[in-house]
N, C-alpha and C. Protein backbone atom coordinates (compact mmCIF):
# COMPACT_ATOMS: atom_id res chain seq x y z
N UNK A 1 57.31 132.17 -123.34
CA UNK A 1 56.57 131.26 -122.50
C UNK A 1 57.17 129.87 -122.66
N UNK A 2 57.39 129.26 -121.52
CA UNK A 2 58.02 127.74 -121.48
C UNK A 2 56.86 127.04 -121.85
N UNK A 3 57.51 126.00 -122.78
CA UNK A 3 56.30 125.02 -122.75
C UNK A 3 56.62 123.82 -122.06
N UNK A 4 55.55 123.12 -121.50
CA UNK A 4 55.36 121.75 -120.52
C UNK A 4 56.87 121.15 -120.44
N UNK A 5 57.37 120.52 -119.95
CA UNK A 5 58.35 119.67 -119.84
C UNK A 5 58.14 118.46 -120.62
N UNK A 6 56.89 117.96 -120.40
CA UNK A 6 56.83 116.72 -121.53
C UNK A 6 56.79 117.35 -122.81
N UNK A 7 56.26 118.14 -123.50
CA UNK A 7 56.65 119.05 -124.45
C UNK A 7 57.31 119.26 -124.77
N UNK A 8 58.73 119.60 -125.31
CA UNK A 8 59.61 120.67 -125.69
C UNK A 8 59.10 121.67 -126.58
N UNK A 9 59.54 122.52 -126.72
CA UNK A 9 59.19 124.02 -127.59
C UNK A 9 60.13 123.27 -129.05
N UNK A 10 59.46 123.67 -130.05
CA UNK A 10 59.97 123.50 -131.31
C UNK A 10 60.86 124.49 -131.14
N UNK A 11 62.19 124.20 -132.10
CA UNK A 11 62.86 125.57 -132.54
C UNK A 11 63.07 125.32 -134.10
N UNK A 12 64.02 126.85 -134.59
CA UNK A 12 64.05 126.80 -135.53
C UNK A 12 64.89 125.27 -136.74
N UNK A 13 65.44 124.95 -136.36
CA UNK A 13 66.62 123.66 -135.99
C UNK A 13 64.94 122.44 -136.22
N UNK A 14 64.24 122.52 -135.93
CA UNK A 14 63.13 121.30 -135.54
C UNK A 14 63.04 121.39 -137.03
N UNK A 15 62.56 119.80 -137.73
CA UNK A 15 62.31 119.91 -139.31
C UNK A 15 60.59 120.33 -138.73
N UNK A 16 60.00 120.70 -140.30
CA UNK A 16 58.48 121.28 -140.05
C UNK A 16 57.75 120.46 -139.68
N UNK A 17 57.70 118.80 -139.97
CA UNK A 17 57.20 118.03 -138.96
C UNK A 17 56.95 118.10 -137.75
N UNK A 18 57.83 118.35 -137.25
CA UNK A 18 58.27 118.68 -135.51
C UNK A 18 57.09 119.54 -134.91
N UNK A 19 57.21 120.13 -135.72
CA UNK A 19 56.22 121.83 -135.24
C UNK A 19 54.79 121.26 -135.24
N UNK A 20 53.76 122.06 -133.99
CA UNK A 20 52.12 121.77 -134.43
C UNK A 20 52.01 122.35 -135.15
N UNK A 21 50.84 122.01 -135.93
CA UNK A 21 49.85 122.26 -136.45
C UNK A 21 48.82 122.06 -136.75
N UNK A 22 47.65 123.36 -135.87
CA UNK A 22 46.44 122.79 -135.67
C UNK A 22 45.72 122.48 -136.49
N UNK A 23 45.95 123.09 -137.73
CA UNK A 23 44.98 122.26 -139.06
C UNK A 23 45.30 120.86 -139.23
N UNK A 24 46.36 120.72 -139.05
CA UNK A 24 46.97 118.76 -139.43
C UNK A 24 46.15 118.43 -138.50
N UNK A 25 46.40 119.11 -137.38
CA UNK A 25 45.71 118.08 -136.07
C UNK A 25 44.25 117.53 -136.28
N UNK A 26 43.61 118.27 -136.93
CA UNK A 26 42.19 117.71 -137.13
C UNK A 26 42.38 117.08 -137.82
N UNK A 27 41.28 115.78 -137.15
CA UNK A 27 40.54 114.65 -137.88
C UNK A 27 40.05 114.75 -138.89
N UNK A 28 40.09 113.88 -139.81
CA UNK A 28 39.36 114.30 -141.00
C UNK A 28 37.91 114.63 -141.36
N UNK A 29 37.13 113.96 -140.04
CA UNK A 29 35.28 114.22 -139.66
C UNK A 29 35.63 115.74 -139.42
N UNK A 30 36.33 116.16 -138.44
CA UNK A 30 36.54 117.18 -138.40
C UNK A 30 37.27 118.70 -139.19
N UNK A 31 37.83 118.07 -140.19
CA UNK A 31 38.09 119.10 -140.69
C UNK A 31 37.03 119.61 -141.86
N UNK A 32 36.21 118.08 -142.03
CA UNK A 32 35.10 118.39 -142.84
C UNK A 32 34.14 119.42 -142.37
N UNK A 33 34.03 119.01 -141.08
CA UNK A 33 32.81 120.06 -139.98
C UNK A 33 33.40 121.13 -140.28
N UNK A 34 34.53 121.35 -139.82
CA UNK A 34 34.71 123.04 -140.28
C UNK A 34 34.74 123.56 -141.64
N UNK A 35 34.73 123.02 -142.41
CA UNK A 35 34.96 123.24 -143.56
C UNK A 35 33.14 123.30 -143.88
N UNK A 36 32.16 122.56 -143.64
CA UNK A 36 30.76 123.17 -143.87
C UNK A 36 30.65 123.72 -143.10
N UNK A 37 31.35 124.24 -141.76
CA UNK A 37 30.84 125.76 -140.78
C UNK A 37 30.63 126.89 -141.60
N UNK A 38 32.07 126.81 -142.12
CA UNK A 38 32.25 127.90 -142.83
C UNK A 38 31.89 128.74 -143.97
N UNK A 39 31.37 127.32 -144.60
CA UNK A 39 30.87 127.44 -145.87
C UNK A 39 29.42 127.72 -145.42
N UNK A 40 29.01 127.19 -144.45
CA UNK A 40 27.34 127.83 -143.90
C UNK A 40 27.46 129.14 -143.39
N UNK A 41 28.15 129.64 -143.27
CA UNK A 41 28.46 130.85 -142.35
C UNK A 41 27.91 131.91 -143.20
N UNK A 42 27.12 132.49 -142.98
CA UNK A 42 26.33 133.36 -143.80
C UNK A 42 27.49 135.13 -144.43
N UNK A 43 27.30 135.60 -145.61
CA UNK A 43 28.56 136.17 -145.79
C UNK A 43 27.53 137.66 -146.31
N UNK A 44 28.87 138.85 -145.51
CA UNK A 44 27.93 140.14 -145.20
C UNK A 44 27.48 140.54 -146.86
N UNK A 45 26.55 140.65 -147.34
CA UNK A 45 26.37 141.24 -148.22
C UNK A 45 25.62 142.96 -148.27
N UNK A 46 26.33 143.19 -149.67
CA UNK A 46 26.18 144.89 -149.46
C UNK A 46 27.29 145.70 -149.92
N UNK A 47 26.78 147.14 -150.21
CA UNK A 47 27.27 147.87 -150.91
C UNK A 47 29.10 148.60 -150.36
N UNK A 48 29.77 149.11 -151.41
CA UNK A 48 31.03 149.00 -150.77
C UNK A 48 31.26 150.55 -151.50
N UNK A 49 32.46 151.04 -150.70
CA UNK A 49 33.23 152.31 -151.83
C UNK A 49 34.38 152.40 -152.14
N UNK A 50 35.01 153.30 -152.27
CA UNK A 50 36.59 153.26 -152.29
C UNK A 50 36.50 154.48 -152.66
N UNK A 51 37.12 155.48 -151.48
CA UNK A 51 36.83 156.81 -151.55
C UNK A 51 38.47 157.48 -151.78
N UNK A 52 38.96 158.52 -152.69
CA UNK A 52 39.75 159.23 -152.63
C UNK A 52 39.42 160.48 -151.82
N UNK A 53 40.19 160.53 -150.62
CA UNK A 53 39.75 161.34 -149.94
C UNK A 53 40.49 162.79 -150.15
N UNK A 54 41.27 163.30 -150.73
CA UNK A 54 41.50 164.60 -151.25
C UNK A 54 41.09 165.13 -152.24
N UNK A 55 40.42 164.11 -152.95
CA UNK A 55 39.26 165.15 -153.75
C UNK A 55 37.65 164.61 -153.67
N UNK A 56 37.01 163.83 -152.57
CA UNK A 56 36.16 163.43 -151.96
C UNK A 56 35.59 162.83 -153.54
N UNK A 57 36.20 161.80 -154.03
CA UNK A 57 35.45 161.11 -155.04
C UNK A 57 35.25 159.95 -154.48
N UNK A 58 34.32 159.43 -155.51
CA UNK A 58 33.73 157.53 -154.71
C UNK A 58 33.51 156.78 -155.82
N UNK A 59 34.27 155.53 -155.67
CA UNK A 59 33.65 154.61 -156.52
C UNK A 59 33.24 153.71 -155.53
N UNK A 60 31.74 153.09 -155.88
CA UNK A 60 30.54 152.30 -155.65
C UNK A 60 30.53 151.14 -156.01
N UNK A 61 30.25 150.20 -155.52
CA UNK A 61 30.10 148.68 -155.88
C UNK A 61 29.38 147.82 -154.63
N UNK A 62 28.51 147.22 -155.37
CA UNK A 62 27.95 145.91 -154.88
C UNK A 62 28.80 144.38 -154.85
N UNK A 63 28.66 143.90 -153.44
CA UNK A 63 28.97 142.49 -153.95
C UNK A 63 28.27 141.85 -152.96
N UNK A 64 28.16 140.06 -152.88
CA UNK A 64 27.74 139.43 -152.40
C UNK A 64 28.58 138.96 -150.83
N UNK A 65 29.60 139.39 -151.10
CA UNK A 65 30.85 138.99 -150.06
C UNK A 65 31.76 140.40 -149.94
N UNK A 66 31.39 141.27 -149.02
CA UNK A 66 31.94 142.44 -149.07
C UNK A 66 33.24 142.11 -148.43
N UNK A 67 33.89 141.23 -147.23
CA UNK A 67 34.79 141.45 -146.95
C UNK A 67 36.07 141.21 -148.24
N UNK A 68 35.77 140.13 -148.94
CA UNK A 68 36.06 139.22 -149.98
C UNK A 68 36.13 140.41 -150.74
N UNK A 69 35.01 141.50 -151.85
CA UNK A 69 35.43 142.58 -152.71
C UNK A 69 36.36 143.37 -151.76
N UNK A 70 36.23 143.58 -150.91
CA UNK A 70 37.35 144.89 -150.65
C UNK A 70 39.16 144.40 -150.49
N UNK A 71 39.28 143.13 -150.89
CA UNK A 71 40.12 142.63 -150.78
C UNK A 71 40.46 142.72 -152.01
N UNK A 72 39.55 142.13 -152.83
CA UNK A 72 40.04 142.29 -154.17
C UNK A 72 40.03 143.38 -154.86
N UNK A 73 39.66 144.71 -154.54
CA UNK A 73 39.60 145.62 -154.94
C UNK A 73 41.09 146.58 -154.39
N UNK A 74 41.61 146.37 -153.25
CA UNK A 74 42.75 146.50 -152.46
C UNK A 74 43.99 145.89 -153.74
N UNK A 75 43.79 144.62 -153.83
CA UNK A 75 44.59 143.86 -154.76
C UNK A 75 44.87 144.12 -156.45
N UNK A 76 43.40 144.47 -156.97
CA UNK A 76 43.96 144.98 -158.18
C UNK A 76 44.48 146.57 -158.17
N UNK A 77 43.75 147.66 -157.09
CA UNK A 77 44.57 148.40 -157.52
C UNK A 77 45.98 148.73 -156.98
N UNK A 78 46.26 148.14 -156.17
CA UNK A 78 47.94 148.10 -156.35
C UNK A 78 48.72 147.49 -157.59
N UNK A 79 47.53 146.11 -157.77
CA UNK A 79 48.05 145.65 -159.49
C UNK A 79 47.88 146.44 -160.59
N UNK A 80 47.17 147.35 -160.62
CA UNK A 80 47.13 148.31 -161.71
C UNK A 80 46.05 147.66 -162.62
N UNK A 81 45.68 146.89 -162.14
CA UNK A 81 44.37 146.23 -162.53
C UNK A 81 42.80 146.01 -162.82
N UNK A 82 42.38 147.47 -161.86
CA UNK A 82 41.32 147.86 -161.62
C UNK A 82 40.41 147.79 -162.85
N UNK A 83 39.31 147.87 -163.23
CA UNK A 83 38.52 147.76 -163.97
C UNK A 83 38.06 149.23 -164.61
N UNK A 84 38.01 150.40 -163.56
CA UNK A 84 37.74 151.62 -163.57
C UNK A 84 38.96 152.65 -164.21
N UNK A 85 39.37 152.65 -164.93
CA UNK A 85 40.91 153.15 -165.41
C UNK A 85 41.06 154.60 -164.58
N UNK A 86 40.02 155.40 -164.34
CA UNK A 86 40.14 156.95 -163.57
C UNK A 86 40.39 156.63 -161.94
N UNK A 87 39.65 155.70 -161.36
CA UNK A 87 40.09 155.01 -160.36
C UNK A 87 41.92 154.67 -160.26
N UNK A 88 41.80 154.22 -161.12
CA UNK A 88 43.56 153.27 -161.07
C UNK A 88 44.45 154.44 -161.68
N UNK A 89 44.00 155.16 -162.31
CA UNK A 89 45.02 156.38 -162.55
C UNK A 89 45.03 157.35 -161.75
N UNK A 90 43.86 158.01 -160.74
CA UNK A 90 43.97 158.19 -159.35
C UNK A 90 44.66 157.59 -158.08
N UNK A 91 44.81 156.10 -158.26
CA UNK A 91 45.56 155.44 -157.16
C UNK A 91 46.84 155.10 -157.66
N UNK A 92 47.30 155.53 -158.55
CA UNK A 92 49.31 155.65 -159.08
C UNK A 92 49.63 157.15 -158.98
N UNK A 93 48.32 158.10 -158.73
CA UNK A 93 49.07 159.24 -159.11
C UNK A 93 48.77 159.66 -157.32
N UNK A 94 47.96 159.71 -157.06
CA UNK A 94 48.09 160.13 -155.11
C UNK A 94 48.61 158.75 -154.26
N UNK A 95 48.38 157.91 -154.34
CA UNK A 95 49.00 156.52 -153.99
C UNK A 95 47.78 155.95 -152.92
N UNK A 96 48.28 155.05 -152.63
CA UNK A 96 47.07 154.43 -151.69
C UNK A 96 47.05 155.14 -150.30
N UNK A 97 47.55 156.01 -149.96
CA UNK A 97 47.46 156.30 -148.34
C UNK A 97 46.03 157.43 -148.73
N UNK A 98 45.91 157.79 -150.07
CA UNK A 98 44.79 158.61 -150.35
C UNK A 98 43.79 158.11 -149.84
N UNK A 99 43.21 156.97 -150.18
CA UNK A 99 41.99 156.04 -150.23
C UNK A 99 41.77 155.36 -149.17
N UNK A 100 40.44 155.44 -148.70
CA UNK A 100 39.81 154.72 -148.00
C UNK A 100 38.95 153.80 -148.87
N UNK A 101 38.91 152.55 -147.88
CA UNK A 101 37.55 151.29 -148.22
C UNK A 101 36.71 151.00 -147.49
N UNK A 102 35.01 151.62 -147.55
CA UNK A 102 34.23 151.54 -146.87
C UNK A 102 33.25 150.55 -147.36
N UNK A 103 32.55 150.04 -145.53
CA UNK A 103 31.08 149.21 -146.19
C UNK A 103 30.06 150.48 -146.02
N UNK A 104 29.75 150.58 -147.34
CA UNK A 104 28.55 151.58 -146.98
C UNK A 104 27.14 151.11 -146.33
N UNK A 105 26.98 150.08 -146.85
CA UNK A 105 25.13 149.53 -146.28
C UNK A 105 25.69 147.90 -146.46
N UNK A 106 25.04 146.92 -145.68
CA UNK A 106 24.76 146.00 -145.70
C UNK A 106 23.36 145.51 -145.72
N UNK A 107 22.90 144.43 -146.45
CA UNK A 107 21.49 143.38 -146.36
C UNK A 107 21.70 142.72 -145.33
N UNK A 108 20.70 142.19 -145.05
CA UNK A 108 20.24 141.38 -143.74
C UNK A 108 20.69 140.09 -144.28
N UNK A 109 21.73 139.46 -143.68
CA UNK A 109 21.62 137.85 -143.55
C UNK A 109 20.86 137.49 -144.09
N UNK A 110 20.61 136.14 -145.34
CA UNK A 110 19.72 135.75 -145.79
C UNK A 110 19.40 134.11 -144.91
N UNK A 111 18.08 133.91 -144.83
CA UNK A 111 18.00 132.72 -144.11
C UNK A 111 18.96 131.62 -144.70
N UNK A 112 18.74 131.23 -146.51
CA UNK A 112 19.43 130.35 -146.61
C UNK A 112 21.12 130.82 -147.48
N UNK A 113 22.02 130.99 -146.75
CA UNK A 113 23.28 131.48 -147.53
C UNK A 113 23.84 131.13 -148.67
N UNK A 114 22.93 130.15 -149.65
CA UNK A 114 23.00 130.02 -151.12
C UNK A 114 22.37 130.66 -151.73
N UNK A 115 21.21 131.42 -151.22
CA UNK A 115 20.29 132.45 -152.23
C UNK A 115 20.98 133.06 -153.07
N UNK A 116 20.33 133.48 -153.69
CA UNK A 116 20.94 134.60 -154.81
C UNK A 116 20.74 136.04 -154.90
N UNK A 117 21.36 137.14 -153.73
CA UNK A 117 21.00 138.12 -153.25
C UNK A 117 21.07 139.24 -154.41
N UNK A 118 21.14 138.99 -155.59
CA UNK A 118 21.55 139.73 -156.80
C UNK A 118 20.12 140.89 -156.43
N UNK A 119 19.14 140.56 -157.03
CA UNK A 119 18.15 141.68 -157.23
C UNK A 119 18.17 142.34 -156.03
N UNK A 120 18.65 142.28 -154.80
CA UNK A 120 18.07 143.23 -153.29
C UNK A 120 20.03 143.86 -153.93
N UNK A 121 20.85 143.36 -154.41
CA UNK A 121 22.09 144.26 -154.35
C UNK A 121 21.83 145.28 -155.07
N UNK A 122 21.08 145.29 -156.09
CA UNK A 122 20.95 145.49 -157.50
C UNK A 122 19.79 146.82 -156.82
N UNK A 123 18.94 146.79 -156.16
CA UNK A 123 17.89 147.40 -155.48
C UNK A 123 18.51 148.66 -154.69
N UNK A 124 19.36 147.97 -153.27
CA UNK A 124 20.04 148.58 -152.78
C UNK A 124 21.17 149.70 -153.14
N UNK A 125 21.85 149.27 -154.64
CA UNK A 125 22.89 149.64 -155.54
C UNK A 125 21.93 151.12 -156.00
N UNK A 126 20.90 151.43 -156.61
CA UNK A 126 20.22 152.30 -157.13
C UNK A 126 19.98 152.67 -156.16
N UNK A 127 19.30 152.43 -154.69
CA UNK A 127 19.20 153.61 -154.11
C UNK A 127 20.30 154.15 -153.72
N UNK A 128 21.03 153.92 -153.46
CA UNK A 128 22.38 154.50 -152.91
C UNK A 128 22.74 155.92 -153.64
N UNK A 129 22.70 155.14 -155.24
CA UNK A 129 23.22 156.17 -156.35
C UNK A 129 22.40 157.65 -156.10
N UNK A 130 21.35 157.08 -156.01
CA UNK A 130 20.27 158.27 -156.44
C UNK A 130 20.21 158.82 -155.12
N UNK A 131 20.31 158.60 -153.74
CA UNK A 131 20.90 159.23 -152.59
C UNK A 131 21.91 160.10 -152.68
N UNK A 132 23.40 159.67 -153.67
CA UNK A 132 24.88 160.08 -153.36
C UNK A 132 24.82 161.15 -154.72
N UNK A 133 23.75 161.09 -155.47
CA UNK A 133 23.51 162.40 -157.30
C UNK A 133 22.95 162.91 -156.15
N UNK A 134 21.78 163.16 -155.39
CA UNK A 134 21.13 164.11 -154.74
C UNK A 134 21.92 164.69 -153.47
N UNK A 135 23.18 164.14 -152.84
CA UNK A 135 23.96 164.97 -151.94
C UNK A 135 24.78 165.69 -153.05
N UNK A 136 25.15 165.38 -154.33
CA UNK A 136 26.26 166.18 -154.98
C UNK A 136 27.37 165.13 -154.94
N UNK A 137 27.78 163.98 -154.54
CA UNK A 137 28.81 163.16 -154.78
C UNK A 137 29.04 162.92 -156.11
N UNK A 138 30.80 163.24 -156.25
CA UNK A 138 31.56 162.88 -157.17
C UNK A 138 31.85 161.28 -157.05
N UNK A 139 31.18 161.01 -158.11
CA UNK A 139 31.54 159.32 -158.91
C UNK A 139 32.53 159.15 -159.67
N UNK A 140 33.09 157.93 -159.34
CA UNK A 140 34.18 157.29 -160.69
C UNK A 140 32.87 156.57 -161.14
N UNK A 141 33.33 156.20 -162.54
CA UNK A 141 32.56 155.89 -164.02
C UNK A 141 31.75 156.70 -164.34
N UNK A 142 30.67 155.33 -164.74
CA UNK A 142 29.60 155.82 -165.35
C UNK A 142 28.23 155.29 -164.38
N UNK A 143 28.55 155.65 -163.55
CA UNK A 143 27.29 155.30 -162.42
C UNK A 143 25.72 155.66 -162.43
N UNK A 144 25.36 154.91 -163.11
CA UNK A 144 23.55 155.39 -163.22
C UNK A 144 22.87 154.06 -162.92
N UNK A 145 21.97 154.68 -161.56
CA UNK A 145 21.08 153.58 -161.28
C UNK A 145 20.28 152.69 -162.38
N UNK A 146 20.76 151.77 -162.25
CA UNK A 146 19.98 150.42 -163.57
C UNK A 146 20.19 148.93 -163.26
N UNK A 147 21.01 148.94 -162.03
CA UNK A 147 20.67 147.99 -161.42
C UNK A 147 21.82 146.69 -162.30
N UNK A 148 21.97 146.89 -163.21
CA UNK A 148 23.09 146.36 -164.22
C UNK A 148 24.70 146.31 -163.97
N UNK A 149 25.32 147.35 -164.07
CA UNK A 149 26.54 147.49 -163.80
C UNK A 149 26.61 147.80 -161.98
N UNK A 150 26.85 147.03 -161.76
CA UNK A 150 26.67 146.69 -160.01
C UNK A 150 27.89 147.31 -159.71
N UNK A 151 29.42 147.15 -160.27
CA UNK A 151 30.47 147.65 -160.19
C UNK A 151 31.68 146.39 -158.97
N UNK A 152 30.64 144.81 -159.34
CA UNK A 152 31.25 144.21 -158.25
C UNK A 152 32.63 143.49 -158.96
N UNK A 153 33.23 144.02 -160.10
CA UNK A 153 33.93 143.36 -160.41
C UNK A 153 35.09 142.62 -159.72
């Protein structure tokens, strides 16, 4: 796509100055505004898995920011990092194309997005368990509803 004539198109040759960029471009009132949008922006909370799907096992976890855990959960176990060692010795020995990362349940938006959604995760976290022992689901750890080990590491 041509750009404007009063314009020229940056090229590679242009120093990085040259080039837009729409974050520079904002004002500083404005970059503040977005910066409390975002931070107001209410964040999905709720339960997560990480399923090996050739031998239909699940590990379970709560967090407050599910898109945010499944990222980091993506991240350590390629780092070998995981917290769950049967987990992470499952994902070096079938590799990641095994595994899926699901949101299993989400909470409702909380009116004010500083609350502290711990006890409804913690709530939600036990029923789940005691749902996924009564279908017969295979767990990584030591998963027993107590509302304690949330698994949001």
């Amino acid at each position: 796509m041509d750009a404007p004539p009063s314009e020229p198109a940056p090229t590679r040759a242009d120093p990085p100055a040259a080039r837009h960029d729409a974050a520079a471009s904002l004002r500083p009132i404005d970059r503040k505004a977005a910066i409390r949008a975002y931070k107001d922006t209410p964040r999905p909370a709720g339960l997560f898995g990480v399923r090996n799907r050739p031998e239909d096992r699940l590990y379970v976890g709560a967090a407050a920011d599910l898109r945010a855990v499944l990222n980091r959960q993506r991240f350590q176990l390629d780092g070998g990092l995981h917290p769950d060692r049967e987990l992470q010795a499952d994902w070096r020995r079938l590799g990641a194309g095994a595994f899926s990362f699901e949101v299993l349940d989400e909470l409702e938006p909380a009116a004010d997005p500083a609350a502290d959604r711990g006890d409804d995760l913690a709530a939600l976290y036990d029923l789940w368990l005691e749902r996924l022992a009564a279908q017969g689901q295979a767990l990584y750890g030591d998963r027993r509803p107590t509302g304690h080990d949330r698994g949001s590491a």
